[in-house]
C-alpha atoms as a PDB file:
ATOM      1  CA  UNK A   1     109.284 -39.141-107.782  1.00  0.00           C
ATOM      2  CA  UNK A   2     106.558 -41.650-107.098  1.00  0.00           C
ATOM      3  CA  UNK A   3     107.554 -45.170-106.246  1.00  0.00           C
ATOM      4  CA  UNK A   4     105.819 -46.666-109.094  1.00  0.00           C
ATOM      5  CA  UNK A   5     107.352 -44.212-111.569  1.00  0.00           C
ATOM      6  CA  UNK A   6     110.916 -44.827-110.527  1.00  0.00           C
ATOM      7  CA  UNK A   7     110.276 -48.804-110.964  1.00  0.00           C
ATOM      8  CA  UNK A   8     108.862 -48.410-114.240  1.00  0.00           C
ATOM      9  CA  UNK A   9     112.500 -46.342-114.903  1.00  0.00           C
ATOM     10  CA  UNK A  10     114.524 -49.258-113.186  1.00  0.00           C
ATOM     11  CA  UNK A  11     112.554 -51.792-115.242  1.00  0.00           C
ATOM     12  CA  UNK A  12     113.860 -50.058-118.808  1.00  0.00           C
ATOM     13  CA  UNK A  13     116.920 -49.478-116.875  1.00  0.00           C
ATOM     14  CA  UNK A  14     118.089 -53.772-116.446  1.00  0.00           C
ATOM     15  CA  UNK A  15     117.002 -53.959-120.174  1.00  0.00           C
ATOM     16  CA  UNK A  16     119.925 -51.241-120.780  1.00  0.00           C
ATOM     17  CA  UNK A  17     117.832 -48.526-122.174  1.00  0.00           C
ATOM     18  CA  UNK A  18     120.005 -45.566-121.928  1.00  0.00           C
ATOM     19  CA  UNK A  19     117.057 -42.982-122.042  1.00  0.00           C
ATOM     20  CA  UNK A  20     116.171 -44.942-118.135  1.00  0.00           C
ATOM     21  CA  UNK A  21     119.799 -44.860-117.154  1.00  0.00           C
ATOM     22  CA  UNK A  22     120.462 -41.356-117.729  1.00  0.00           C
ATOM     23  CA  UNK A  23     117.270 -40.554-116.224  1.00  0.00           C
ATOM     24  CA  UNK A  24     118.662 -42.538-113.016  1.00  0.00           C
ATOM     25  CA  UNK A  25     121.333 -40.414-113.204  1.00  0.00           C
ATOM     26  CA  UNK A  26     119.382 -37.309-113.750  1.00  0.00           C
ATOM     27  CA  UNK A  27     117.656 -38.215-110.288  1.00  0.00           C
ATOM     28  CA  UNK A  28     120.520 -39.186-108.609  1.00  0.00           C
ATOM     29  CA  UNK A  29     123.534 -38.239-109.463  1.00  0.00           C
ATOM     30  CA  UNK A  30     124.230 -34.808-107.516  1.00  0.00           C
ATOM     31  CA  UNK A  31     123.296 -36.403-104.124  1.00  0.00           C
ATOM     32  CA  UNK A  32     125.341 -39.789-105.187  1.00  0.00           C
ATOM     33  CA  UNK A  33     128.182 -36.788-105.782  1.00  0.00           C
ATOM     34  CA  UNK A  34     128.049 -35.468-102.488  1.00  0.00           C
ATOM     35  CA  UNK A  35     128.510 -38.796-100.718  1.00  0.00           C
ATOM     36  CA  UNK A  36     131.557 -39.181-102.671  1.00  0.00           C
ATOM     37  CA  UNK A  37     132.527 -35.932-101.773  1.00  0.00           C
ATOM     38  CA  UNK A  38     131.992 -36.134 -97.697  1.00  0.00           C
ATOM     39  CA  UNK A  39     133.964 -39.586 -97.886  1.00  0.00           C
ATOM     40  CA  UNK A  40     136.662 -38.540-100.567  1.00  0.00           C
ATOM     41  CA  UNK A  41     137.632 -35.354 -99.368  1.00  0.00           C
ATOM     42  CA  UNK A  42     138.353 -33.278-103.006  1.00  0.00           C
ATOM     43  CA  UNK A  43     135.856 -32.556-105.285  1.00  0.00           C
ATOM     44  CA  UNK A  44     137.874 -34.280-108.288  1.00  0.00           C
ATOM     45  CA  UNK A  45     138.326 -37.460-106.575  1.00  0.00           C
ATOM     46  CA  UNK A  46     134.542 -37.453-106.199  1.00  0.00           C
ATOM     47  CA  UNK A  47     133.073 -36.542-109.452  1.00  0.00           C
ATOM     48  CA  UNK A  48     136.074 -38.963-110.713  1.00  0.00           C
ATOM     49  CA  UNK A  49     133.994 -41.528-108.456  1.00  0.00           C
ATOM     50  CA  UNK A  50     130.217 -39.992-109.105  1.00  0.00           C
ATOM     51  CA  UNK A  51     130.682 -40.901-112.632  1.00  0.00           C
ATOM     52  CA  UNK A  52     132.635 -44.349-112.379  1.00  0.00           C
ATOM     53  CA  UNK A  53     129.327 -45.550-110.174  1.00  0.00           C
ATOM     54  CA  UNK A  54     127.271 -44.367-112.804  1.00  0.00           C
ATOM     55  CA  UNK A  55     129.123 -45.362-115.741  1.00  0.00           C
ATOM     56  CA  UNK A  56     129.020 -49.110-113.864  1.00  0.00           C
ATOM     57  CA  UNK A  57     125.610 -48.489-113.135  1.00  0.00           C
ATOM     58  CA  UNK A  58     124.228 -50.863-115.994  1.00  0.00           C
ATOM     59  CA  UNK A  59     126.109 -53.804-115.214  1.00  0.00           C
ATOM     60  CA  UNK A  60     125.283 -53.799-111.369  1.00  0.00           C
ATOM     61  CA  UNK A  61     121.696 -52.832-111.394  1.00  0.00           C
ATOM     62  CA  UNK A  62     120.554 -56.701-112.037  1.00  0.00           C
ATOM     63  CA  UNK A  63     121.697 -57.320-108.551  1.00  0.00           C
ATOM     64  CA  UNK A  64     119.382 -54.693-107.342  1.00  0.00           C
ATOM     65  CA  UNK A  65     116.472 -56.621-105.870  1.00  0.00           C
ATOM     66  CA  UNK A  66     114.385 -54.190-104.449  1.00  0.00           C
ATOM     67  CA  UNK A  67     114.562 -55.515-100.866  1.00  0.00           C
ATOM     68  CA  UNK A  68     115.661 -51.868-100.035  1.00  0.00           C
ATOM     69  CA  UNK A  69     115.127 -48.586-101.604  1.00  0.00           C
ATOM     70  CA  UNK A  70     116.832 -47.891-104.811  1.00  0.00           C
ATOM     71  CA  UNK A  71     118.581 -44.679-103.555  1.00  0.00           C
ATOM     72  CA  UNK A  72     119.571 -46.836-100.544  1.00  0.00           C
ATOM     73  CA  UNK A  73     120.915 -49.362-102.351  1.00  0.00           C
ATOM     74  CA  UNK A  74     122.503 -46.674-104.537  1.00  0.00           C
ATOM     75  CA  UNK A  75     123.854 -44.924-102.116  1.00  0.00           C
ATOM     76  CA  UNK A  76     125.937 -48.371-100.631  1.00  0.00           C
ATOM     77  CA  UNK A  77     127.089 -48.810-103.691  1.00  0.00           C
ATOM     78  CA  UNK A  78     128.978 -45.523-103.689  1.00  0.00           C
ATOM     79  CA  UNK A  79     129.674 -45.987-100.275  1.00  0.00           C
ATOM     80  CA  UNK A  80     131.821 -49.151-100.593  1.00  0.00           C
ATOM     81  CA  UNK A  81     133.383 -47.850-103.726  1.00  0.00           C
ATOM     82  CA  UNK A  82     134.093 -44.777-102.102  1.00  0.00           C
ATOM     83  CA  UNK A  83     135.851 -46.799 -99.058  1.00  0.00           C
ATOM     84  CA  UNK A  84     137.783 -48.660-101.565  1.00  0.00           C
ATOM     85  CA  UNK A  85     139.290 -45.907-102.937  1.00  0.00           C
ATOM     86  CA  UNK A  86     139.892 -45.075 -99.315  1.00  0.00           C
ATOM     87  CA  UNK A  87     141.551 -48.066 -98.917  1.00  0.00           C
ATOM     88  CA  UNK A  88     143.868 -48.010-101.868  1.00  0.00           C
ATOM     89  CA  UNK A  89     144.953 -44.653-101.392  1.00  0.00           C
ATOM     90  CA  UNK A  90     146.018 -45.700 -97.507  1.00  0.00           C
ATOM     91  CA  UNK A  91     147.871 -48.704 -98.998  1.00  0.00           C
ATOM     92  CA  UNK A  92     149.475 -46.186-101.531  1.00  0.00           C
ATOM     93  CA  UNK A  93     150.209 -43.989 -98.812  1.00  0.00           C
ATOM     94  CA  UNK A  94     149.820 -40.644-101.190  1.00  0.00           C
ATOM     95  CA  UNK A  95     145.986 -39.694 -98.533  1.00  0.00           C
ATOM     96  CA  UNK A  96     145.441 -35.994 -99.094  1.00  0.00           C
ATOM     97  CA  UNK A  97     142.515 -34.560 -97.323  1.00  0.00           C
ATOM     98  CA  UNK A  98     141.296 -31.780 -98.528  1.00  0.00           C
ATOM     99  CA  UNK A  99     138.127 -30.146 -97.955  1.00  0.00           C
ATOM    100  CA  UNK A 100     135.582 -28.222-101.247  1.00  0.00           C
ATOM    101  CA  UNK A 101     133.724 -25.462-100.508  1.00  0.00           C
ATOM    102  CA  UNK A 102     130.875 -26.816-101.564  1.00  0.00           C
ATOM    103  CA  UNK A 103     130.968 -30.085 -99.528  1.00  0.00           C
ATOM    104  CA  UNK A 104     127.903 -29.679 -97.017  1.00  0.00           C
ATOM    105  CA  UNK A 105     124.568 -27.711 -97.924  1.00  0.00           C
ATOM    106  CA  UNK A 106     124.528 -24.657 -96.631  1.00  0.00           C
ATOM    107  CA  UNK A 107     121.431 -22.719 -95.840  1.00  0.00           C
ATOM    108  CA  UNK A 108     121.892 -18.955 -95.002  1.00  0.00           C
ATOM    109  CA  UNK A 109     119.564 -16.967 -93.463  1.00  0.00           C
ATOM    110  CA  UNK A 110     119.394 -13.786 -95.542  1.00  0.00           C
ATOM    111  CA  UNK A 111     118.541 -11.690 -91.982  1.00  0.00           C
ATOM    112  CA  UNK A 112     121.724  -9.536 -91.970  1.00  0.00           C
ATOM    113  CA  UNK A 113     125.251  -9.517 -93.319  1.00  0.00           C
ATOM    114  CA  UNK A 114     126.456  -9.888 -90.104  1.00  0.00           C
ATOM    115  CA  UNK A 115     124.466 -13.237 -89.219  1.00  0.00           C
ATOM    116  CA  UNK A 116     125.278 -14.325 -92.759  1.00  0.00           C
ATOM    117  CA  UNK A 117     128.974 -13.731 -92.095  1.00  0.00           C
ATOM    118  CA  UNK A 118     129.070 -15.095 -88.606  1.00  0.00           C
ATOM    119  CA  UNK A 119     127.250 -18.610 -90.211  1.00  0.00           C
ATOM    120  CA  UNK A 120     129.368 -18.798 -92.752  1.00  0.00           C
ATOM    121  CA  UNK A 121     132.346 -18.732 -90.372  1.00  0.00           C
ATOM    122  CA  UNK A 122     130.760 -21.423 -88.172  1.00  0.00           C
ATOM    123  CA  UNK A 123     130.412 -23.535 -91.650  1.00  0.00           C
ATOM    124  CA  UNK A 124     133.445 -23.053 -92.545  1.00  0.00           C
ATOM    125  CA  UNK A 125     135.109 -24.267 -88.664  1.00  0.00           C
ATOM    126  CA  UNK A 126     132.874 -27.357 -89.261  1.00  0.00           C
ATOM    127  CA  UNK A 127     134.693 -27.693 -92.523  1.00  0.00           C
ATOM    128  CA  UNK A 128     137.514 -27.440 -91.235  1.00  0.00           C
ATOM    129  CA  UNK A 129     137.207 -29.593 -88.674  1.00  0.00           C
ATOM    130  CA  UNK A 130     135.523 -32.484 -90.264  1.00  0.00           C
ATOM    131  CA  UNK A 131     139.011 -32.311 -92.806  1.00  0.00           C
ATOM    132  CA  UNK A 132     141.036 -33.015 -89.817  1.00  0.00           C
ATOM    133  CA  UNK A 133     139.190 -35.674 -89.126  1.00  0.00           C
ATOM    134  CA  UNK A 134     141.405 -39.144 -90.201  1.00  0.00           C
ATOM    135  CA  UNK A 135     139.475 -41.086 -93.091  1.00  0.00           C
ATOM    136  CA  UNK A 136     138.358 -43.887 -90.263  1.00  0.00           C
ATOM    137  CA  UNK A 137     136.488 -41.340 -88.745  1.00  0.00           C
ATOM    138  CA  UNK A 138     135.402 -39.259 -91.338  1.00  0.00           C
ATOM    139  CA  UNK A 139     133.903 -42.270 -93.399  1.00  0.00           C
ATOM    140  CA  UNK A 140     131.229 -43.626 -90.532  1.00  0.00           C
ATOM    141  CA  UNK A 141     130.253 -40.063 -89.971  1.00  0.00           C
ATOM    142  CA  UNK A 142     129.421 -39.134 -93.766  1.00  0.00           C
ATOM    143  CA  UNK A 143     127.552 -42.722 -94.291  1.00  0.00           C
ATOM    144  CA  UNK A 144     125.637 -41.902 -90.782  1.00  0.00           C
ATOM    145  CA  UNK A 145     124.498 -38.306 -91.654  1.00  0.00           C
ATOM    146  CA  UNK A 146     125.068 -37.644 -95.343  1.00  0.00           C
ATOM    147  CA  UNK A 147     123.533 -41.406 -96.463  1.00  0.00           C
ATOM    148  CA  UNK A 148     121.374 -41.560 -93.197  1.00  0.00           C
ATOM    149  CA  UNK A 149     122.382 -45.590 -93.119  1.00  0.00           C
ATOM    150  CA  UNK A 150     121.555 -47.162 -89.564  1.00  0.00           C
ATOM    151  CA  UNK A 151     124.772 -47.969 -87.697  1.00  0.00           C
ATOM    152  CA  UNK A 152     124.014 -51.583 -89.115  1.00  0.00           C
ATOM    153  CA  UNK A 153     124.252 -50.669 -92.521  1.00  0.00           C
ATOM    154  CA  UNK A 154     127.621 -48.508 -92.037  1.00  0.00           C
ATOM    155  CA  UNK A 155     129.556 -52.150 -90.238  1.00  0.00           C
ATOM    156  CA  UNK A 156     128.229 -53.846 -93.002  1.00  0.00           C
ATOM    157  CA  UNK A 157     129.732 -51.771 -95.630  1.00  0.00           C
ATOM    158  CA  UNK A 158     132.791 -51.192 -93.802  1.00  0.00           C
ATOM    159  CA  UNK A 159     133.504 -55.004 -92.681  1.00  0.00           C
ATOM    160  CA  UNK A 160     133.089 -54.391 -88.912  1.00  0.00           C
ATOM    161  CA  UNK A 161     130.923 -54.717 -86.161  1.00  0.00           C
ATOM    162  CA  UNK A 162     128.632 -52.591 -85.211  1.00  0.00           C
ATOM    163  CA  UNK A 163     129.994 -51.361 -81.776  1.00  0.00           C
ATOM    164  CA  UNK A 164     132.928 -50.617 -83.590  1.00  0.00           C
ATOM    165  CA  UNK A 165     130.907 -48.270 -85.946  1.00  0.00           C
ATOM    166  CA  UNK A 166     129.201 -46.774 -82.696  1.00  0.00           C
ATOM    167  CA  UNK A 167     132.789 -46.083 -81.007  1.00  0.00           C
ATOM    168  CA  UNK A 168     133.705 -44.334 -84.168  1.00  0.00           C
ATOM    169  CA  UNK A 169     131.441 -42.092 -84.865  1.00  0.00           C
ATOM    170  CA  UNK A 170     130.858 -41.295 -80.891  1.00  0.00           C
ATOM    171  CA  UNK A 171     134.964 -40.852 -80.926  1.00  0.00           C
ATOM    172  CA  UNK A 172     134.223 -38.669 -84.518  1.00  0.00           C
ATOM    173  CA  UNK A 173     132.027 -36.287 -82.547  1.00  0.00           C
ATOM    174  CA  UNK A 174     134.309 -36.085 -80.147  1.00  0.00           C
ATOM    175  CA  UNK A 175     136.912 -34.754 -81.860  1.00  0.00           C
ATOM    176  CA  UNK A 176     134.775 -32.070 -83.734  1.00  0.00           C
ATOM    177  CA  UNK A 177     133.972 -30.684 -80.467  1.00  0.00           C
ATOM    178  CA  UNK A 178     137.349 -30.464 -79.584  1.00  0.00           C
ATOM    179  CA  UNK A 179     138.366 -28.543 -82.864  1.00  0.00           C
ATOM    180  CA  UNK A 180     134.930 -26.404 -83.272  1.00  0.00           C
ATOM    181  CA  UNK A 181     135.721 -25.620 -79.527  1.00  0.00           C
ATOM    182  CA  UNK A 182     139.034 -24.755 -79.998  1.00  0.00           C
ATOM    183  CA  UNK A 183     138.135 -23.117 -82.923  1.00  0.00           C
ATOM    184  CA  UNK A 184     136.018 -20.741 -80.731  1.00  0.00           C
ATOM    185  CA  UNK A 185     138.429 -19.915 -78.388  1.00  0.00           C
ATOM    186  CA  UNK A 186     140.785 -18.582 -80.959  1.00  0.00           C
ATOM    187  CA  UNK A 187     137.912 -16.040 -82.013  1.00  0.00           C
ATOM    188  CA  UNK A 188     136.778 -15.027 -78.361  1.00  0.00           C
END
């Protein structure tokens, strides 16, 4: 979508035109859901989250000043809501990680069922290995590759500093090449 295009939406958008805000969501809404679903874990906490954003989506767009990109500032939006819910389900104590199916793209190469089963097995390690990850780890990593947000951006929206945000997503890394090498082991 062209910039001026998407302007002209988020213009009818502040005057709370629905027609503009469901065409935001239209636009935006299935990558906005896979953010929530890299940081959250389970598919129902994120769409529970997807559509909370969007359903608050009228009464925060005014603060949107177009200093950065709208999906940008989109996307830290459901970033810090995401790490609030994060952070209330820690204080509740009831964090269960669990993992969809669906939670990073896949692209299979249709060459031969045996490459297509031997990548989906590697997918499905890295699945399983970013689900082991805690939630401190696993947050900094989704906002630095899923939301491609500077290392800046991700100690902003967390409330740390940014060498903090470098050790944990170096210490992140780390541990999935401990697990995906362990993980290969087990199959040798």
């Amino acid at each position: 979508m062209q910039t001026v295009e998407l302007e002209a939406i988020l213009r009818r958008a502040r005057l709370g035109e629905q027609a503009a805000l469901t065409e935001l969501h239209r636009l935006f809404a299935p990558r906005v859901l896979g953010l929530c679903r890299h940081m959250l874990g389970r598919v129902e906490f994120a769409e529970d989250a997807s559509n909370e954003i969007f359903l608050r989506l009228p009464q925060v767009i005014e603060s949107f000043d177009g200093s950065i990109p709208f999906e940008r500032w989109l996307f830290k939006i459901a970033g810090n809501h995401c790490i609030d819910l994060l952070r209330k389900r820690t204080r509740e104590q009831k964090l269960c990680v669990q993992t969809d199916v669906e939670a990073l793209p896949v692209a299979i190469s249709p060459t031969s069922p045996l490459n297509e089963l031997l990548h989906s097995e590697r997918v499905d390690a890295v699945r399983a290995a970013i689900e082991k990850l805690p939630p401190k780890y696993r947050a900094p990593l989704a906002l630095r590759y899923y939301s491609d947000l500077s290392y800046d951006e991700i100690a902003e929206q967390l409330g740390m500093k940014r060498p903090q945000v470098a050790t944990l997503i170096f210490r992140a890394k780390q541990e999935l090449r401990q697990s995906l090498a362990a993980y290969g082991e087990e199959k040798a």
